[in-house]
Protein backbone atom coordinates (compact mmCIF):
# COMPACT_ATOMS: atom_id res chain seq x y z
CA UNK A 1 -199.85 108.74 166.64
CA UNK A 2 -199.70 109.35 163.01
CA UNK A 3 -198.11 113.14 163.43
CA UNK A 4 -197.97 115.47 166.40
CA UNK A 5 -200.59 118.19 167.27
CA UNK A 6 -197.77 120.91 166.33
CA UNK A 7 -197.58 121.07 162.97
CA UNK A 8 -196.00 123.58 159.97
CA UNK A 9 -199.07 125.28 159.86
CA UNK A 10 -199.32 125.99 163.19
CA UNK A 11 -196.24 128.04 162.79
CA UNK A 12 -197.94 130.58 160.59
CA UNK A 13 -200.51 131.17 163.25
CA UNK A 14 -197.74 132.98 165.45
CA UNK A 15 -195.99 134.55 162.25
CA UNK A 16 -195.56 138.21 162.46
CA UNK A 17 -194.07 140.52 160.21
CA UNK A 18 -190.51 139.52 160.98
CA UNK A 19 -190.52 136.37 159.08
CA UNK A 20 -190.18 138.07 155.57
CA UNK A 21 -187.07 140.15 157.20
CA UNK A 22 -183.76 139.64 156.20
CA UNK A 23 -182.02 136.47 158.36
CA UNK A 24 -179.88 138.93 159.89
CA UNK A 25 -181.91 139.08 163.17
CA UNK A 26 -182.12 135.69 163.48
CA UNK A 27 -178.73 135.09 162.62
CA UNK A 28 -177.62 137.52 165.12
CA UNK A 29 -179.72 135.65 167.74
CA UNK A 30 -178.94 132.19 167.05
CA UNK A 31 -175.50 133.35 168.02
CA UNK A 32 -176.67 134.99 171.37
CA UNK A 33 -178.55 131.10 171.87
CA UNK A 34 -175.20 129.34 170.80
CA UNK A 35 -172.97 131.81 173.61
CA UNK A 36 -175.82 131.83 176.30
CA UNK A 37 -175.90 127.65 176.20
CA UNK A 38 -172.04 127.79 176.50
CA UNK A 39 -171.45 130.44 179.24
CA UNK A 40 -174.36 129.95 180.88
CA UNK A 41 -175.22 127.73 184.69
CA UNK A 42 -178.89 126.56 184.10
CA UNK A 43 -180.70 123.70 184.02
CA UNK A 44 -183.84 121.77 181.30
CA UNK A 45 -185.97 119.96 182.48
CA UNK A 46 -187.25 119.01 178.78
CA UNK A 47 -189.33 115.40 177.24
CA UNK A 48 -188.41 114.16 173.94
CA UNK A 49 -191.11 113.29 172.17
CA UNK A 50 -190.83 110.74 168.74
CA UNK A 51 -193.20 109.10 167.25
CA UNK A 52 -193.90 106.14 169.83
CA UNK A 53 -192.18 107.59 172.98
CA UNK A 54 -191.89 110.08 175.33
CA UNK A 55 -188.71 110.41 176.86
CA UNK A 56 -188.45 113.19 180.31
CA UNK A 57 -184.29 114.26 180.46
CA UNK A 58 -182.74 116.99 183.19
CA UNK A 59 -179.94 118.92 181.58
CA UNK A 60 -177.32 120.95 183.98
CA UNK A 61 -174.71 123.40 182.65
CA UNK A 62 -172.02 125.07 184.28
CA UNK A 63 -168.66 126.76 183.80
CA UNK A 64 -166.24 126.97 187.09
CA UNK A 65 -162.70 127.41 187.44
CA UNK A 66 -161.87 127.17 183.44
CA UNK A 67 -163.69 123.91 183.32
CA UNK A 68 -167.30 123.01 181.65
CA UNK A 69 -169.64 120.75 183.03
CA UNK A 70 -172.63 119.03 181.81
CA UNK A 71 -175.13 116.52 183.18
CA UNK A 72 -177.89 114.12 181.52
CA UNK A 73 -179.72 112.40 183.45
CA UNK A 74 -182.41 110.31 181.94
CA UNK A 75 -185.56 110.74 184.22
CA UNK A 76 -187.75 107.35 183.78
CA UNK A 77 -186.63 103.73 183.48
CA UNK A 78 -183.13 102.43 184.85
CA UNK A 79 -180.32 104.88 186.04
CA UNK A 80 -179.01 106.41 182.78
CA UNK A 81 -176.54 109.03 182.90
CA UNK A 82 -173.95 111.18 180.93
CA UNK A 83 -171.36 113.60 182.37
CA UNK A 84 -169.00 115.74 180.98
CA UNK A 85 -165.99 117.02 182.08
CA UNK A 86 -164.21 119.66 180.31
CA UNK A 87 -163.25 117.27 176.97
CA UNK A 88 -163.80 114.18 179.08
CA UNK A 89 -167.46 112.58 178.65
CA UNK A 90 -168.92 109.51 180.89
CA UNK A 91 -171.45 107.21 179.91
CA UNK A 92 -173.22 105.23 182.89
CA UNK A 93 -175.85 102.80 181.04
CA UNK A 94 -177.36 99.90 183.12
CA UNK A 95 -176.11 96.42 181.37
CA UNK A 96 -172.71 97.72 180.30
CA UNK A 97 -169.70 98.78 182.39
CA UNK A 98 -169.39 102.49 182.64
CA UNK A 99 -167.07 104.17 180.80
CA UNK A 100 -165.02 107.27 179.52
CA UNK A 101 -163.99 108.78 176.42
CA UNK A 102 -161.85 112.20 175.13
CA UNK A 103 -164.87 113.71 173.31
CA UNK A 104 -166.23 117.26 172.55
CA UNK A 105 -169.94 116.83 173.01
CA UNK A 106 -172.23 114.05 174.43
CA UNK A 107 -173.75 111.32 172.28
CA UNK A 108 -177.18 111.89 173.64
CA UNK A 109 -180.21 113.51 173.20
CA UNK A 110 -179.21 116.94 174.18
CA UNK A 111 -181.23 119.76 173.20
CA UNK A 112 -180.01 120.79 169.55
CA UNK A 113 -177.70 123.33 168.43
CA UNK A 114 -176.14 123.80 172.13
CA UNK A 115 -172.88 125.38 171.22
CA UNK A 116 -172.72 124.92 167.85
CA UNK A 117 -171.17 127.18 164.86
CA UNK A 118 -173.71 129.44 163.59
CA UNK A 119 -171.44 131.40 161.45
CA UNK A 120 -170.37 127.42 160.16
CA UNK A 121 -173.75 126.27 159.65
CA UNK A 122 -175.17 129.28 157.67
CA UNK A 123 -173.06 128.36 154.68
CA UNK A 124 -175.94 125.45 154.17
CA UNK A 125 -178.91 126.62 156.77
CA UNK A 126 -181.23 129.75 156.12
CA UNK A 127 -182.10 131.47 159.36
CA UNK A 128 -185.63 132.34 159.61
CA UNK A 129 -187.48 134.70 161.96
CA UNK A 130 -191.10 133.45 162.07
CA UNK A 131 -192.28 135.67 165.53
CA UNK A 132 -193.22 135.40 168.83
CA UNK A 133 -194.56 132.45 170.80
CA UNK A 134 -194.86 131.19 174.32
CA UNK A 135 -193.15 127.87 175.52
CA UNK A 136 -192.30 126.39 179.28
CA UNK A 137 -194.33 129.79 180.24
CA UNK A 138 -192.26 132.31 179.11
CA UNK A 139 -191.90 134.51 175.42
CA UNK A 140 -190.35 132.49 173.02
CA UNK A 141 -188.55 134.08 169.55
CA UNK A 142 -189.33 131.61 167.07
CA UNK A 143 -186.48 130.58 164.51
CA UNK A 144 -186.53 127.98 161.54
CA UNK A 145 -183.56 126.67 160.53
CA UNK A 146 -183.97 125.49 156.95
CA UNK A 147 -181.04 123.75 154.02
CA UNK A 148 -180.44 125.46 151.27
CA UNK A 149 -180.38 122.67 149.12
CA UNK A 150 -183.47 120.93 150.35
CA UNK A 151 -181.05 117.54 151.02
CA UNK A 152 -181.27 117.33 154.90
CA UNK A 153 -184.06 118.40 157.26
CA UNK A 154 -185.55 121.40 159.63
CA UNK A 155 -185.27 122.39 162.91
CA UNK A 156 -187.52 125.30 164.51
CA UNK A 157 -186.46 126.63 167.67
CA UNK A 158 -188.29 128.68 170.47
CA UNK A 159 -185.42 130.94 171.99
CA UNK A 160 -185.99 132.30 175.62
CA UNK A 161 -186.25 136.27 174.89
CA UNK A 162 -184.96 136.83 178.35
CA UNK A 163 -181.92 134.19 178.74
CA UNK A 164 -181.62 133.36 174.78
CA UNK A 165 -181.58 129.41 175.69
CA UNK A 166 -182.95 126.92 173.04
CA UNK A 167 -186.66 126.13 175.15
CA UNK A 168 -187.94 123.73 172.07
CA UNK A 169 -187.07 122.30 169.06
CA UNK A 170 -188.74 120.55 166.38
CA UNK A 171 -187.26 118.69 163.82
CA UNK A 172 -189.12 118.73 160.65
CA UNK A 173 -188.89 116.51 157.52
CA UNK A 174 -188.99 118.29 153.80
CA UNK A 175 -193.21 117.16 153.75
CA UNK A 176 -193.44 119.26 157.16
CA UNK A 177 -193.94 116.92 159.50
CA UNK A 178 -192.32 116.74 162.50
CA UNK A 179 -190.05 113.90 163.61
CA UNK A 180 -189.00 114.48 166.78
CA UNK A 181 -189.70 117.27 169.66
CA UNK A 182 -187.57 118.56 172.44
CA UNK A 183 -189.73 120.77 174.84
CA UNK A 184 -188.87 122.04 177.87
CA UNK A 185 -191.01 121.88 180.76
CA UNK A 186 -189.22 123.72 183.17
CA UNK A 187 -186.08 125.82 183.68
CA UNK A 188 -183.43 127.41 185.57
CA UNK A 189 -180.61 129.96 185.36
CA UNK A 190 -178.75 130.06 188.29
CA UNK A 191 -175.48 130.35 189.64
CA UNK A 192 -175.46 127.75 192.79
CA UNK A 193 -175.83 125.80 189.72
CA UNK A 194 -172.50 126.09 188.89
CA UNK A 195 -171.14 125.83 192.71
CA UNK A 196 -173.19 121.95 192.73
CA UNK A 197 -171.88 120.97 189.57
CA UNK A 198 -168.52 122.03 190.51
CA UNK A 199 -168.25 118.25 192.92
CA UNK A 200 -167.93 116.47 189.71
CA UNK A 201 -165.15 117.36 189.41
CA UNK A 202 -163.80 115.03 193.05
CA UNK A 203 -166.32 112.46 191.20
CA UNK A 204 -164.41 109.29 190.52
CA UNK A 205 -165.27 107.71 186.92
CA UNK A 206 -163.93 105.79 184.91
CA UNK A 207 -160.28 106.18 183.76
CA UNK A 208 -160.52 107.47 179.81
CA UNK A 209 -160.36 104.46 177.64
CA UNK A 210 -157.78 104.05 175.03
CA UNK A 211 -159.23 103.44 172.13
CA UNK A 212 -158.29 100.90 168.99
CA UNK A 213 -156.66 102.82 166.09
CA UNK A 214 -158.74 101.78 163.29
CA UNK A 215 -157.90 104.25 160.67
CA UNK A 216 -156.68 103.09 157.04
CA UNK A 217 -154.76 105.04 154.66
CA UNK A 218 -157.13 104.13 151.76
CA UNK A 219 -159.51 101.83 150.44
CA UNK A 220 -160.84 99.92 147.40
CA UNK A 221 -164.29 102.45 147.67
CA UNK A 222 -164.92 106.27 147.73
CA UNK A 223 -168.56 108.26 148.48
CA UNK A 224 -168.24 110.30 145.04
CA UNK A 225 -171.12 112.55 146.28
CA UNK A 226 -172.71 113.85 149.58
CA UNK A 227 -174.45 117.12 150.11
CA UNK A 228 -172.43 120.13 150.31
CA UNK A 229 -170.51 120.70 153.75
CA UNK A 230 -170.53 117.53 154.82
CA UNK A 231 -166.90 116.39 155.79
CA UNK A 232 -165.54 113.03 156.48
CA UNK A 233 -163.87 111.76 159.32
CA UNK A 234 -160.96 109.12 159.20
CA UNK A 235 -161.94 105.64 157.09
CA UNK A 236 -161.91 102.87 159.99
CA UNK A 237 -161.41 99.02 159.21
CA UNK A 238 -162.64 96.88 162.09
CA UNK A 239 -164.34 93.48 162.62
CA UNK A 240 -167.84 92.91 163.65
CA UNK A 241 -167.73 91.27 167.23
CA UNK A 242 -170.35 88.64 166.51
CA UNK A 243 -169.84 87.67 162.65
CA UNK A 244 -165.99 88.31 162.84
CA UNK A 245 -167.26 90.18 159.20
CA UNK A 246 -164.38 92.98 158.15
CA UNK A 247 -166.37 96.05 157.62
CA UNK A 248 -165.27 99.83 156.88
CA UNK A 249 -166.41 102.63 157.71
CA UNK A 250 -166.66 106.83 157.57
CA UNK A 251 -168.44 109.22 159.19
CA UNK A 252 -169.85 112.08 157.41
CA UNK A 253 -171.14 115.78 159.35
CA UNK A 254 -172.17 119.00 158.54
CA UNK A 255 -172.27 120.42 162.16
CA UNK A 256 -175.79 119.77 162.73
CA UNK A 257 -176.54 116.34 161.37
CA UNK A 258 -174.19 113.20 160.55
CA UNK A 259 -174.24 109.65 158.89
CA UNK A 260 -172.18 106.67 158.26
CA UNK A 261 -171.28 104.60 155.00
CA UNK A 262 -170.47 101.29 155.42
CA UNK A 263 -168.79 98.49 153.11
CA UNK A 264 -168.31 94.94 153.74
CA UNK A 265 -168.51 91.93 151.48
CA UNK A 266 -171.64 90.51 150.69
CA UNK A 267 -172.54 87.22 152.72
CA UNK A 268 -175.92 85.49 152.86
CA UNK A 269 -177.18 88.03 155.31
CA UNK A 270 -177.01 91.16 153.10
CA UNK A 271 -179.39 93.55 153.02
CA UNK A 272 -180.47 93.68 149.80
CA UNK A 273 -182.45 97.14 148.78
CA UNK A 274 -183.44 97.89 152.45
CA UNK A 275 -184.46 101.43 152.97
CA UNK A 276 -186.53 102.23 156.54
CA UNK A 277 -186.84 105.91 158.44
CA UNK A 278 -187.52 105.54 161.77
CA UNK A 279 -187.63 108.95 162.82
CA UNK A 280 -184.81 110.96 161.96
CA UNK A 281 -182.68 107.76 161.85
CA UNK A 282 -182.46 106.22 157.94
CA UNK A 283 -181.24 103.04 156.76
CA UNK A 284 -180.82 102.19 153.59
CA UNK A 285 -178.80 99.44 152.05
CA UNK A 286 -177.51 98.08 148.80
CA UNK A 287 -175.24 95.09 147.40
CA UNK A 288 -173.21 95.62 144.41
CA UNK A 289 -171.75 93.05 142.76
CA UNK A 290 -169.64 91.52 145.94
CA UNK A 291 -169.90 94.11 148.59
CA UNK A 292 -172.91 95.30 150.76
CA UNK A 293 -173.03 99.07 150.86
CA UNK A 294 -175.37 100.93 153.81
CA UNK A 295 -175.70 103.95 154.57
CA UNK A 296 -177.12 104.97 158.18
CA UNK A 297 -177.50 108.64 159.97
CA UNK A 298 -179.62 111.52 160.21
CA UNK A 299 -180.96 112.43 156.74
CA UNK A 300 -183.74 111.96 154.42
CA UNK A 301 -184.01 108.82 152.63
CA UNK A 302 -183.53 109.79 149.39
CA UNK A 303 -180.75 111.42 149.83
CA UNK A 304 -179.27 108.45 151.58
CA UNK A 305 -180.17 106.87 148.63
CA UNK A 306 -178.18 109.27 146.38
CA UNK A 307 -175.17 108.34 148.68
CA UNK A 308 -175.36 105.52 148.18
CA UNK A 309 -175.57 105.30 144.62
CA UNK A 310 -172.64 107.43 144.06
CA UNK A 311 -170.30 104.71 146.02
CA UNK A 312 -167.83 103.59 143.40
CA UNK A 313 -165.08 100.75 143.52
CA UNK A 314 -161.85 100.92 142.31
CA UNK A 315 -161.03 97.37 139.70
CA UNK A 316 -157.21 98.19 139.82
CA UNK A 317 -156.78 98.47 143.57
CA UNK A 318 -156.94 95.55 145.75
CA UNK A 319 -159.12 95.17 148.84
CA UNK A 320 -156.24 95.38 152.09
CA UNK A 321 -156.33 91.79 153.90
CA UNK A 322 -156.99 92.61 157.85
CA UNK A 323 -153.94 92.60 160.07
């Protein structure tokens, strides 16, 4: 379907007063949402809905004996599961061995803004109250989360008034239409929650891989521009498994949303000028004089375009040959 039922302007219909208030309330509450989702034993039964899919996921939470749990489980199609284990995270996909990795959050679609840093994010996000609504059958504060400088997208969240947990979340584009839902069906705080979760921990999984160092000291490129608060990560060199193609890397975030650059040289299967959004997800590539340039992550297109423009290459410096 062309866009979802929900859209911006269905917002308005549940506005109230409090959305022309100062951000403090909703500031203050987004941090109640972030501590509640931390602290908290409950489980989400939530879909994830895009554009051609629906997706049904079961989230568990749990804190016992100084160590935090969590627990995906994907609810349709073959077994699909992620686990975490204090800053240990397991990824059981069918077709691939399972495997572990030292991590801080899941890479998976987990309800947004679990956890994160509100007082972080506000440097670039206005917090707005819109009101009251009703979602998974229970009163709902409604919250839009909204750049400052117009360069990334939306979210709107329906907070729980009684447990503060994050019941729904649309992510909406700059043109108001929304990308992606999560919406919670059904719900649970509990603490025998914790007390079930707490036999992952005898759970045997995977020994924590060691991963390649692929971290260079520098490079013959730079990103000259990228939205304000988004901070690199290391630059990786590495070689594509299938090609045998030397490509670098780095990994751009702002705390809510993150995307790669990538440079390699050219070859005859470049992408020359490709830009596609599927959902949140852009891609948009470039080739300049003998390198490719892409950029790939959750923004809007044009400003993965601007990215990309502003990638320069140094003429004095020397492209490092691979070990």
């Amino acid at each position: 379907m062309k866009k979802f039922l929900f859209s911006v302007c269905a917002l308005f219909s549940v506005m109230t007063p409090q959305a022309f208030a100062s951000d403090k309330p909703a500031e203050a509450l987004l941090h109640q949402m972030s501590e509640a989702s931390q602290n908290l034993s409950y489980e989400l039964a939530y879909i994830l809905i895009k554009k051609n899919s629906i997706e049904p996921l079961l989230y568990r939470h749990a804190n016992k004996d100084d160590l935090q749990y969590a627990h995906l489980v994907y609810l349709s199609g073959p077994v699909r599961e992620v686990i975490k284990r204090g800053s240990e995270v397991s990824y059981i996909e069918p077709g691939t061995e399972p495997f572990t990795i030292e991590a801080g959050e899941m890479v998976a679609p987990v309800m947004p803004m679990l956890g994160s840093d509100i007082e972080h994010l506000h440097r670039y996000y206005d917090y707005v109250q819109v009101g009251r609504a009703r979602e998974a059958g229970t009163p709902s504060q409604v919250i839009r989360i909204v750049p400052k400088d117009g360069l990334r997208y939306s979210y709107v969240m329906w907070i729980d008034e009684q447990s503060k947990l994050p019941l729904r979340a649309d992510l909406v584009d700059r043109d108001g239409e929304v990308l992606e839902q999560f919406r919670t069906i059904s719900y649970s705080v509990n603490q025998q929650i914790a007390e079930l979760m707490s036999g992952l921990k005898d759970v045997q999984l995977p020994a924590v891989l060691s991963l390649p160092k692929g971290a260079v000291d520098q490079s013959n490129w730079k990103v000259s521009w990228v939205p304000e608060g988004f901070e690199p990560n290391e630059l990786n060199r590495y070689r594509l498994g299938l090609t045998e193609q030397m490509v670098e890397s780095q990994l751009f975030s702002d705390g809510l949303f993150s995307f790669s650059v990538y440079v390699s040289e050219k070859d005859a299967h470049s992408l020359k000028g490709q830009l596609v959004r599927q959902g949140r997800r852009t891609l948009n590539s470039a080739v300049r004089g003998n390198y490719e340039i892409s950029v790939v992550g959750d923004i809007p297109p044009a400003t993965a375009q601007r990215i990309i423009q502003s990638v320069t290459f140094s003429t004095s410096q020397a492209k490092e040959s691979s070990q």
